[in-house]
PDB file of N, CA and C in Angstrom:
ATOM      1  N   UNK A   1      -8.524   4.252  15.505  1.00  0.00           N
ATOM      2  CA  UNK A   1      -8.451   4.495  14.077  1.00  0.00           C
ATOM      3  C   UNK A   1      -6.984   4.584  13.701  1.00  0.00           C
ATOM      4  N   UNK A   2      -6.716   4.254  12.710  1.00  0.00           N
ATOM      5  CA  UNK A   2      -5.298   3.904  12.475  1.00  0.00           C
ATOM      6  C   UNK A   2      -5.613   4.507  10.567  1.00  0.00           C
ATOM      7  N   UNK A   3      -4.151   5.492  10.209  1.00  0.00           N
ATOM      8  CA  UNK A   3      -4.369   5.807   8.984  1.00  0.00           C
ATOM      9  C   UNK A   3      -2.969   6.667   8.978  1.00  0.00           C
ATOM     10  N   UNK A   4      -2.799   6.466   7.340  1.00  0.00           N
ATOM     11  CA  UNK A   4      -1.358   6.599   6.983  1.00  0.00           C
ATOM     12  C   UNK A   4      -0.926   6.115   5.930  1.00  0.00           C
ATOM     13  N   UNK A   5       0.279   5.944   5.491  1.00  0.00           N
ATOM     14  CA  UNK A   5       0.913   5.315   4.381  1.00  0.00           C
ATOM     15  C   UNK A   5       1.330   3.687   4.429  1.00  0.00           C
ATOM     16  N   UNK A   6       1.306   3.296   5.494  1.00  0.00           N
ATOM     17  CA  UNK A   6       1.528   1.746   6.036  1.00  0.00           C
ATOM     18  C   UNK A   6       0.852   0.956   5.202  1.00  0.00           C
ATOM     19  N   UNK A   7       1.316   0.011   4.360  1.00  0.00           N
ATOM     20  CA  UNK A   7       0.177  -1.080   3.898  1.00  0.00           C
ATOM     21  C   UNK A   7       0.394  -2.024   4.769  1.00  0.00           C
ATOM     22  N   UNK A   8       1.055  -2.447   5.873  1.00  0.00           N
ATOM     23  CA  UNK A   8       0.966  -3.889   6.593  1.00  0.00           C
ATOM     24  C   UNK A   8       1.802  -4.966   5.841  1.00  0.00           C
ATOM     25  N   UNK A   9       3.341  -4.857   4.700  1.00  0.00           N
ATOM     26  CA  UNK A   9       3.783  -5.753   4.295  1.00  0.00           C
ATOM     27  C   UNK A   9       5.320  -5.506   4.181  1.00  0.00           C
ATOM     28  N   UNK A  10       5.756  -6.652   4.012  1.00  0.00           N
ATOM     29  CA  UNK A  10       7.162  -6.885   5.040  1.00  0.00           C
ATOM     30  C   UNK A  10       8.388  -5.310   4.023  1.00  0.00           C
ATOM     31  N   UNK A  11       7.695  -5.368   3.066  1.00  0.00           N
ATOM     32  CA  UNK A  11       8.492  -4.083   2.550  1.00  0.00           C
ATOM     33  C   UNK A  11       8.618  -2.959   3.904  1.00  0.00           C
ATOM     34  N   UNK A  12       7.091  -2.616   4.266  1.00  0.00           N
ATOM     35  CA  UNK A  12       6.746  -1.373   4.440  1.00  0.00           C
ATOM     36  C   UNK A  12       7.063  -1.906   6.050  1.00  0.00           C
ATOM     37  N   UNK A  13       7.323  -2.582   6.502  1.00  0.00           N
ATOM     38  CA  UNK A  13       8.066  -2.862   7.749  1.00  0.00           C
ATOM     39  C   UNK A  13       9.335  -2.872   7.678  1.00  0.00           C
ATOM     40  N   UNK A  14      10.190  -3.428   6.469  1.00  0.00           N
ATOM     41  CA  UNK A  14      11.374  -3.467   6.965  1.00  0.00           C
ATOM     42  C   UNK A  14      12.473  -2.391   6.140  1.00  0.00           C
ATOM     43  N   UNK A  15      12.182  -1.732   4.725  1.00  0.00           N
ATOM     44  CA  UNK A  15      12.419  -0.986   4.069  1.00  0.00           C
ATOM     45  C   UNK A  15      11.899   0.288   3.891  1.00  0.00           C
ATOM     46  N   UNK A  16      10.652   0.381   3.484  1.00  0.00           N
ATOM     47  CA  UNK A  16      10.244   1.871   3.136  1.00  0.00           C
ATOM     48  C   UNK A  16       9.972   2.501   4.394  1.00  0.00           C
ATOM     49  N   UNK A  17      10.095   3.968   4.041  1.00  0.00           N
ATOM     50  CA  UNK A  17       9.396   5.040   5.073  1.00  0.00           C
ATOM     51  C   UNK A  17       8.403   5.359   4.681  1.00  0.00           C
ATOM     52  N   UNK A  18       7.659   4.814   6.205  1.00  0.00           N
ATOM     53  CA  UNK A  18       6.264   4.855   6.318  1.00  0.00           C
ATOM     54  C   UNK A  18       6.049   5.691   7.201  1.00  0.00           C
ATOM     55  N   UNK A  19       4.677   6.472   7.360  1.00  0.00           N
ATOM     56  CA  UNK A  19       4.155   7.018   8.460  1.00  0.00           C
ATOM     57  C   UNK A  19       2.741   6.219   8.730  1.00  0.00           C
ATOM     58  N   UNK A  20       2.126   6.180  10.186  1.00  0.00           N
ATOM     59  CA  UNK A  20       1.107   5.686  10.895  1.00  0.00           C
ATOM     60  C   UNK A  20       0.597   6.587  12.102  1.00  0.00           C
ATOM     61  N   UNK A  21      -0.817   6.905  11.632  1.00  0.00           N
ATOM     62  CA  UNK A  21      -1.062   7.823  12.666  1.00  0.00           C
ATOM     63  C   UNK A  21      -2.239   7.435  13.514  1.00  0.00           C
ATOM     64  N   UNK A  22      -2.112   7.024  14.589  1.00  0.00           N
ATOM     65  CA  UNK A  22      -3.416   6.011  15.585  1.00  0.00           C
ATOM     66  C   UNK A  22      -3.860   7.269  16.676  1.00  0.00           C
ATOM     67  N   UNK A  23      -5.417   7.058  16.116  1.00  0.00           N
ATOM     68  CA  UNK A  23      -6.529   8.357  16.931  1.00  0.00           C
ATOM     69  C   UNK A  23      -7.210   7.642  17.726  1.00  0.00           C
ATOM     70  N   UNK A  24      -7.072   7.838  19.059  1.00  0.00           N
ATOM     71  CA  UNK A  24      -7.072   6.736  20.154  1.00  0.00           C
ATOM     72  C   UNK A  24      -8.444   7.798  20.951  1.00  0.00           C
ATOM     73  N   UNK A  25      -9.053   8.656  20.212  1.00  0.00           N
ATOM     74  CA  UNK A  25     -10.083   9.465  21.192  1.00  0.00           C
ATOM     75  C   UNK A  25     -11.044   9.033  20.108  1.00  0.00           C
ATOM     76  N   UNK A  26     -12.535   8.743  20.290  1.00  0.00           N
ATOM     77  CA  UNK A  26     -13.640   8.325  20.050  1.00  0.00           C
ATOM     78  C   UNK A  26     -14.064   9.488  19.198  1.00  0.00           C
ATOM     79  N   UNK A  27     -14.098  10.828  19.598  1.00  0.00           N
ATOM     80  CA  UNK A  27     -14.544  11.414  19.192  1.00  0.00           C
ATOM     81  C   UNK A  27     -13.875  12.591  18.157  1.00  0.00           C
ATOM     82  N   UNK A  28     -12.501  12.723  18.030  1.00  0.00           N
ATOM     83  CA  UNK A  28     -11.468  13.267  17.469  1.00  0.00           C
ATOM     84  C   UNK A  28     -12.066  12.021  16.329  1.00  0.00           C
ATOM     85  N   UNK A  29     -11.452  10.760  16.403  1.00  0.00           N
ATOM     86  CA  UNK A  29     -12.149   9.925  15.318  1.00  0.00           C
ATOM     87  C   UNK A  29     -13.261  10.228  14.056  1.00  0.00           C
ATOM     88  N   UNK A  30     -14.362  10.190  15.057  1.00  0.00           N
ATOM     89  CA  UNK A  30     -15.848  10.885  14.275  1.00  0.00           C
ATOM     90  C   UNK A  30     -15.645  11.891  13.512  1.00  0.00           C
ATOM     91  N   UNK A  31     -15.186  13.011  14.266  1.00  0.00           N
ATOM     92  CA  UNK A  31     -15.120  14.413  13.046  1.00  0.00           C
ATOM     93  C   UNK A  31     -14.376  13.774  12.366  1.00  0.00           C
ATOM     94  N   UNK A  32     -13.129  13.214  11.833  1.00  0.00           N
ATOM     95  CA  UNK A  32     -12.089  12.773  10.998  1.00  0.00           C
ATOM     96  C   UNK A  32     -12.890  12.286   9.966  1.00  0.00           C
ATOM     97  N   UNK A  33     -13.944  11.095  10.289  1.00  0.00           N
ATOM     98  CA  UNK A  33     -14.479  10.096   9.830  1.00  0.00           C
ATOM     99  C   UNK A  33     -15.631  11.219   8.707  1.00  0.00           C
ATOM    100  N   UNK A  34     -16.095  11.981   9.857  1.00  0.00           N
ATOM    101  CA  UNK A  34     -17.506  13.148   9.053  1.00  0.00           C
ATOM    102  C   UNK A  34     -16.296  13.848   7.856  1.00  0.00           C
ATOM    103  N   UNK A  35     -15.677  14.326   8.068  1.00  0.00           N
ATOM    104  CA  UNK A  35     -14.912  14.921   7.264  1.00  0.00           C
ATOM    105  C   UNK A  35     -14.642  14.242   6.229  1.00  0.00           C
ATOM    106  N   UNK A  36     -14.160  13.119   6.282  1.00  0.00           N
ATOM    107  CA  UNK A  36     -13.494  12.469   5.498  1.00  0.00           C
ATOM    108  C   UNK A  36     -14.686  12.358   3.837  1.00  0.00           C
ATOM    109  N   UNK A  37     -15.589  11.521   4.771  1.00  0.00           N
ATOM    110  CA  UNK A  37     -16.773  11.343   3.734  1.00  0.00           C
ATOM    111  C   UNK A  37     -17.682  12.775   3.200  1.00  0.00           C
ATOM    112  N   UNK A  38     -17.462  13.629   4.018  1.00  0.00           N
ATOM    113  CA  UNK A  38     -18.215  15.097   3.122  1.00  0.00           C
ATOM    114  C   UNK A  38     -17.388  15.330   1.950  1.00  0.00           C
ATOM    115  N   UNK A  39     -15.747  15.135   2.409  1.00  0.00           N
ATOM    116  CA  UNK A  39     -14.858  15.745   1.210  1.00  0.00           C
ATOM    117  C   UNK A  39     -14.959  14.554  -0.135  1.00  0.00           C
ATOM    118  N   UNK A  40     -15.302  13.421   0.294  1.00  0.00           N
ATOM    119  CA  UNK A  40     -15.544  12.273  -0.902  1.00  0.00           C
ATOM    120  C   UNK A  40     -16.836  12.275  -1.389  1.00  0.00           C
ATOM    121  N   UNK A  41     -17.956  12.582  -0.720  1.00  0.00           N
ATOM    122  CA  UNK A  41     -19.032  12.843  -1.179  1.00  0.00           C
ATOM    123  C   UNK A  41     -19.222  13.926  -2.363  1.00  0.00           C
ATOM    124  N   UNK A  42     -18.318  15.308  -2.073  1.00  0.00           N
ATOM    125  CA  UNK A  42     -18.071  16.193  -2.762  1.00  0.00           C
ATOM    126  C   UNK A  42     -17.200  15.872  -4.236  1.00  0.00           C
ATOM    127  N   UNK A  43     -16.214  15.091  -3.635  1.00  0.00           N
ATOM    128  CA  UNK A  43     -15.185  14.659  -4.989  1.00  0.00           C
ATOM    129  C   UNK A  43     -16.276  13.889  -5.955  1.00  0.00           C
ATOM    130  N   UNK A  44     -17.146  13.241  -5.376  1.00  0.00           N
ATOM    131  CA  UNK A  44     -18.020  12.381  -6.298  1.00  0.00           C
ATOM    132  C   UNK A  44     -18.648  12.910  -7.070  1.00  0.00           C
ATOM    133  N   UNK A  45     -19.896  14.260  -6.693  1.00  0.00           N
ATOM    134  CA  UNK A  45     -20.293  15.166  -7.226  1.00  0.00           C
ATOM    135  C   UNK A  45     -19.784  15.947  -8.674  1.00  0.00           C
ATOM    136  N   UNK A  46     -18.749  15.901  -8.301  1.00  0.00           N
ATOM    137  CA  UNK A  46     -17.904  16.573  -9.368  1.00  0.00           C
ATOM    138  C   UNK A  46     -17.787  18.202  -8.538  1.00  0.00           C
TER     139      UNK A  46
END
């Protein structure tokens, strides 16, 4: 999983400061992933 401020374009490679943060455990991933969507599920709600 890969997530951060990076869009992948030659700016953000060769000018701006970017951060990139790569979650290389399967399961550190998942909670991230569960999390992610409870807190958007919630934002949706109102």
């Amino acid at each position: 999983m890969l997530l951060g401020s990076y869009n992948f374009s030659e700016n953000a490679d060769r000018s701006n400061d970017e951060n990139l943060l790569i979650i290389d455990d399967p399961g550190l991933a998942k909670r991230y992933l569960d999390e992610f969507y409870r807190v958007r599920e919630a934002a949706r709600r109102g």
